[in-house]
Protein backbone atom coordinates (compact mmCIF):
# COMPACT_ATOMS: atom_id res chain seq x y z
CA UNK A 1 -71.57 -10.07 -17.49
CA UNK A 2 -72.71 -8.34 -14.57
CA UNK A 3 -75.54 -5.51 -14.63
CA UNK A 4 -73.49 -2.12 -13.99
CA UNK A 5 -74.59 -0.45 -11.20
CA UNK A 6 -74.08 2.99 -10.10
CA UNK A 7 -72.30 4.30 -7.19
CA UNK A 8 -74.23 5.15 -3.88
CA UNK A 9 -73.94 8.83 -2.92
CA UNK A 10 -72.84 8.78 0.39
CA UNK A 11 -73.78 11.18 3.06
CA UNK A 12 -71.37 13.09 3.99
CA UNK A 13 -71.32 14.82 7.24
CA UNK A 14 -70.49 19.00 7.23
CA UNK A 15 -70.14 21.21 10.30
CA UNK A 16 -73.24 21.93 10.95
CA UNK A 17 -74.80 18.05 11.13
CA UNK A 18 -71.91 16.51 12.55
CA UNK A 19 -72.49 15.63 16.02
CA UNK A 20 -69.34 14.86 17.74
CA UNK A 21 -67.64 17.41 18.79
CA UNK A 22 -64.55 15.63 19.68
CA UNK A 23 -63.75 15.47 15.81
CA UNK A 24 -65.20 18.98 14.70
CA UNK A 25 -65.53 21.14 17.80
CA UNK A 26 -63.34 24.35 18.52
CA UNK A 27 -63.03 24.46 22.07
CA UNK A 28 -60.25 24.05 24.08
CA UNK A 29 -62.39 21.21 25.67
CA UNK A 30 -62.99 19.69 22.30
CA UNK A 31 -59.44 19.94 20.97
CA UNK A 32 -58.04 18.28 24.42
CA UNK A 33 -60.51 15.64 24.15
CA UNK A 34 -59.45 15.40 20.45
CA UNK A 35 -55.80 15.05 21.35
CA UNK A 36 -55.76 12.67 24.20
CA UNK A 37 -58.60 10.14 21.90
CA UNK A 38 -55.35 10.30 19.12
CA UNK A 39 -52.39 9.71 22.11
CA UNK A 40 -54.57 6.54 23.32
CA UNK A 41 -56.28 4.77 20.13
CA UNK A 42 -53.57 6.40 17.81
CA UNK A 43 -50.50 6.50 18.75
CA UNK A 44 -51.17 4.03 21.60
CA UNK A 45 -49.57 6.27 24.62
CA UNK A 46 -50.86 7.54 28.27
CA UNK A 47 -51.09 11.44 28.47
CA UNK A 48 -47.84 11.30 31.21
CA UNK A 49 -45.62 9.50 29.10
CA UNK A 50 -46.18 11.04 26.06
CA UNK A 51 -43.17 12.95 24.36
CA UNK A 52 -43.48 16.36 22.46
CA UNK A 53 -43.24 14.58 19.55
CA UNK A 54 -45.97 12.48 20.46
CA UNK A 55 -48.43 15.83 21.63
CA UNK A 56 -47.52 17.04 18.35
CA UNK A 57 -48.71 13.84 16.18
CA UNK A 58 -51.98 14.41 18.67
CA UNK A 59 -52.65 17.88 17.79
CA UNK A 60 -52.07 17.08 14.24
CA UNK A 61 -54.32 13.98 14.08
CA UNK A 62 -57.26 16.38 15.94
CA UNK A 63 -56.66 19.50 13.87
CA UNK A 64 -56.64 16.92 10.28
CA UNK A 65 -60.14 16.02 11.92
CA UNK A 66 -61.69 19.36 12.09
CA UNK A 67 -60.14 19.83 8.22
CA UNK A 68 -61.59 16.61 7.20
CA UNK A 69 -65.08 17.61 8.05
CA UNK A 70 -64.43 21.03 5.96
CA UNK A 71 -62.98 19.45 3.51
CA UNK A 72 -65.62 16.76 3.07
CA UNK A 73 -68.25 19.68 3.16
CA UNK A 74 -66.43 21.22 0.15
CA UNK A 75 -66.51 18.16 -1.01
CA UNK A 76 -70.19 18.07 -1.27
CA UNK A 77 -71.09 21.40 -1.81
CA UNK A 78 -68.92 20.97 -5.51
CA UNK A 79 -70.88 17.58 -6.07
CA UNK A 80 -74.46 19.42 -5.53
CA UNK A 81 -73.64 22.09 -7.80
CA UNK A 82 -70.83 20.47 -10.59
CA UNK A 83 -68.55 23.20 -11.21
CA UNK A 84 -64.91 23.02 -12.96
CA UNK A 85 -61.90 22.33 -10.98
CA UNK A 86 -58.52 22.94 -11.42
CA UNK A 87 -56.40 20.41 -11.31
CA UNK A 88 -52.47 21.80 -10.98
CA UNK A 89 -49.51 20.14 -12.38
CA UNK A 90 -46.33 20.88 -10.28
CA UNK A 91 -42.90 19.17 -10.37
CA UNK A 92 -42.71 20.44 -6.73
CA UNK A 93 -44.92 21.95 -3.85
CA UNK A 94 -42.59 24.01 -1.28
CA UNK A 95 -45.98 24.09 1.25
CA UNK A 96 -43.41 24.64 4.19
CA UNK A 97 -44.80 23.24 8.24
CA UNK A 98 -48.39 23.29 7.77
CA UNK A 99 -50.18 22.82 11.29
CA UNK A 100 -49.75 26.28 12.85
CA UNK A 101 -51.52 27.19 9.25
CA UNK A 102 -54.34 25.15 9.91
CA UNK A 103 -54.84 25.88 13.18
CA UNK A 104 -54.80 30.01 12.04
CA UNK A 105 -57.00 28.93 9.46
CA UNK A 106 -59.35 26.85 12.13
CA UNK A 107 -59.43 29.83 14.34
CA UNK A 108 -58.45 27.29 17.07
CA UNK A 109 -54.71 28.68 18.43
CA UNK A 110 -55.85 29.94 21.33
CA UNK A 111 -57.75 26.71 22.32
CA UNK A 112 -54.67 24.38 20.98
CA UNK A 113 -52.35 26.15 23.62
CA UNK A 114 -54.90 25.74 26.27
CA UNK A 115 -55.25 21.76 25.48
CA UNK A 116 -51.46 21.37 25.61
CA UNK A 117 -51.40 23.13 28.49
CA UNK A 118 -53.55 20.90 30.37
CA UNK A 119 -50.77 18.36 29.14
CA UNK A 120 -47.52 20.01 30.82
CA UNK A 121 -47.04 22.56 27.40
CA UNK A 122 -46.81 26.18 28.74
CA UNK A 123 -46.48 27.45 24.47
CA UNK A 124 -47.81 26.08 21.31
CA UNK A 125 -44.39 26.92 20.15
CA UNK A 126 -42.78 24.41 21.67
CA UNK A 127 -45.46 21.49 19.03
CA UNK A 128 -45.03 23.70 16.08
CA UNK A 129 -40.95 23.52 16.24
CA UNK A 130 -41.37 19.70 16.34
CA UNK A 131 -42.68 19.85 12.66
CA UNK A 132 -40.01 18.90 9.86
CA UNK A 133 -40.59 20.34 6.68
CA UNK A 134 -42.41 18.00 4.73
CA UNK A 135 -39.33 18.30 1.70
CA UNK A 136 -41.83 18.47 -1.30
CA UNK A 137 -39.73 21.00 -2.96
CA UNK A 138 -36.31 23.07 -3.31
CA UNK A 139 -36.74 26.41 -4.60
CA UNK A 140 -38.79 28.72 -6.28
CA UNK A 141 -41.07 26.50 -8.85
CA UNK A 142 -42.01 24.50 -5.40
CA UNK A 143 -42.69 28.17 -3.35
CA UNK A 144 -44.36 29.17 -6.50
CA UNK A 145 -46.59 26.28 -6.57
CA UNK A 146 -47.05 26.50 -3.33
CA UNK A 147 -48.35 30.43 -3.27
CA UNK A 148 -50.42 29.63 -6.03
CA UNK A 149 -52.24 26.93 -4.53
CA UNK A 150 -53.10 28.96 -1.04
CA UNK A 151 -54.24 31.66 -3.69
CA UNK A 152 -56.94 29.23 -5.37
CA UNK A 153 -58.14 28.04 -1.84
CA UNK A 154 -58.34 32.11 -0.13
CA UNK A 155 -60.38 32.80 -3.38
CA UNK A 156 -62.03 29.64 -2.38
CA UNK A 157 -61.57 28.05 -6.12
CA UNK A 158 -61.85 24.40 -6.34
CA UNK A 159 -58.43 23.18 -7.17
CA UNK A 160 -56.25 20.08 -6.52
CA UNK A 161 -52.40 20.38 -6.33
CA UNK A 162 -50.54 16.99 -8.60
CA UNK A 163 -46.64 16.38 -8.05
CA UNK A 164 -44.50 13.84 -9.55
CA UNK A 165 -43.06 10.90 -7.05
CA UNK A 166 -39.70 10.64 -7.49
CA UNK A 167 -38.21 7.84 -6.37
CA UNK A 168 -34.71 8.92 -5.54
CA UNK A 169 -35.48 12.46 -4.90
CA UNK A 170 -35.97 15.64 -7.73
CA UNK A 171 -32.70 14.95 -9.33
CA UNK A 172 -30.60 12.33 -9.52
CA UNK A 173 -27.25 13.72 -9.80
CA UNK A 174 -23.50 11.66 -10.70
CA UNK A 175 -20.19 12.78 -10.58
CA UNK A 176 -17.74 11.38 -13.24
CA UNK A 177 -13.78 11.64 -13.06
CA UNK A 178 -13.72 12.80 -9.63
């Protein structure tokens, strides 16, 4: 048998230590830079063949970076000081398109329209419509969940959102004699 060893406590970077700016910073020069590293390493496309589709997996893949840092920050800040968490049990999450939320909650809109500008995008609009609804709910239990969740993270409460996967959908439904 093996000696048990424990885990090694990895350090994570947070926003004030992490040095590259093309991953955390806020400018419009940072988010650009951001998006057009994601179009070429990515999604493997050249800024003047990229679709809207494409500037929009861009944006989303530099904005996730910015929230990745934060979030990995949280991260640490609850493993210095062990705190409870809750942990929420949903049978749905209505959470509805989520990156013109994150970049409101970045403070970054302003320098997201000026980066897609520089690629031919006169209005962030025109990325945020590309979004589909992510289809994690139906109705009110889902919006519920949903509002409840953004709650616990304004009030800045540790919590974690669980869903069921189902595998053909919320309800599997069959019609007999017509």
């Amino acid at each position: 048998m093996s000696e048990q060893t424990t885990p090694r406590r990895l350090q994570l970077p947070t926003p004030g230590c992490y040095a590259d700016p093309d991953r955390s910073g806020h400018t419009a020069d940072d988010v650009f830079d951001g998006m057009a590293e994601h179009l070429f390493y990515t999604l493997g496309k050249l800024a003047p063949t990229a679709s809207r589709h494409d500037l929009y997996l861009a944006l989303s893949h530099a904005v996730r970076d910015r929230l990745m840092t934060r979030y990995l920050a949280g991260i640490e800040a609850i493993n210095a000081t062990p705190t409870r968490v809750v942990a929420y049990l949903s049978a749905e999450f209505l959470i509805g398109p989520q990156l013109g939320n994150n970049l409101l909650m970045l403070g970054i809109q302003d320098a997201a329209a000026e980066a897609l500008r520089r690629f031919g995008i006169d209005h962030l609009e025109e990325i945020l419509e590309v979004e589909e609804e992510p289809g994690l709910g139906n109705g009110g239990l889902g919006r519920l969940a949903a509002c409840f969740m953004e709650s616990l993270a304004s009030l800045e409460i540790p919590a974690t959102g669980y869903g069921i996967r189902y595998e053909f959908g919320i309800f599997d439904q069959l019609i007999r004699d017509g």
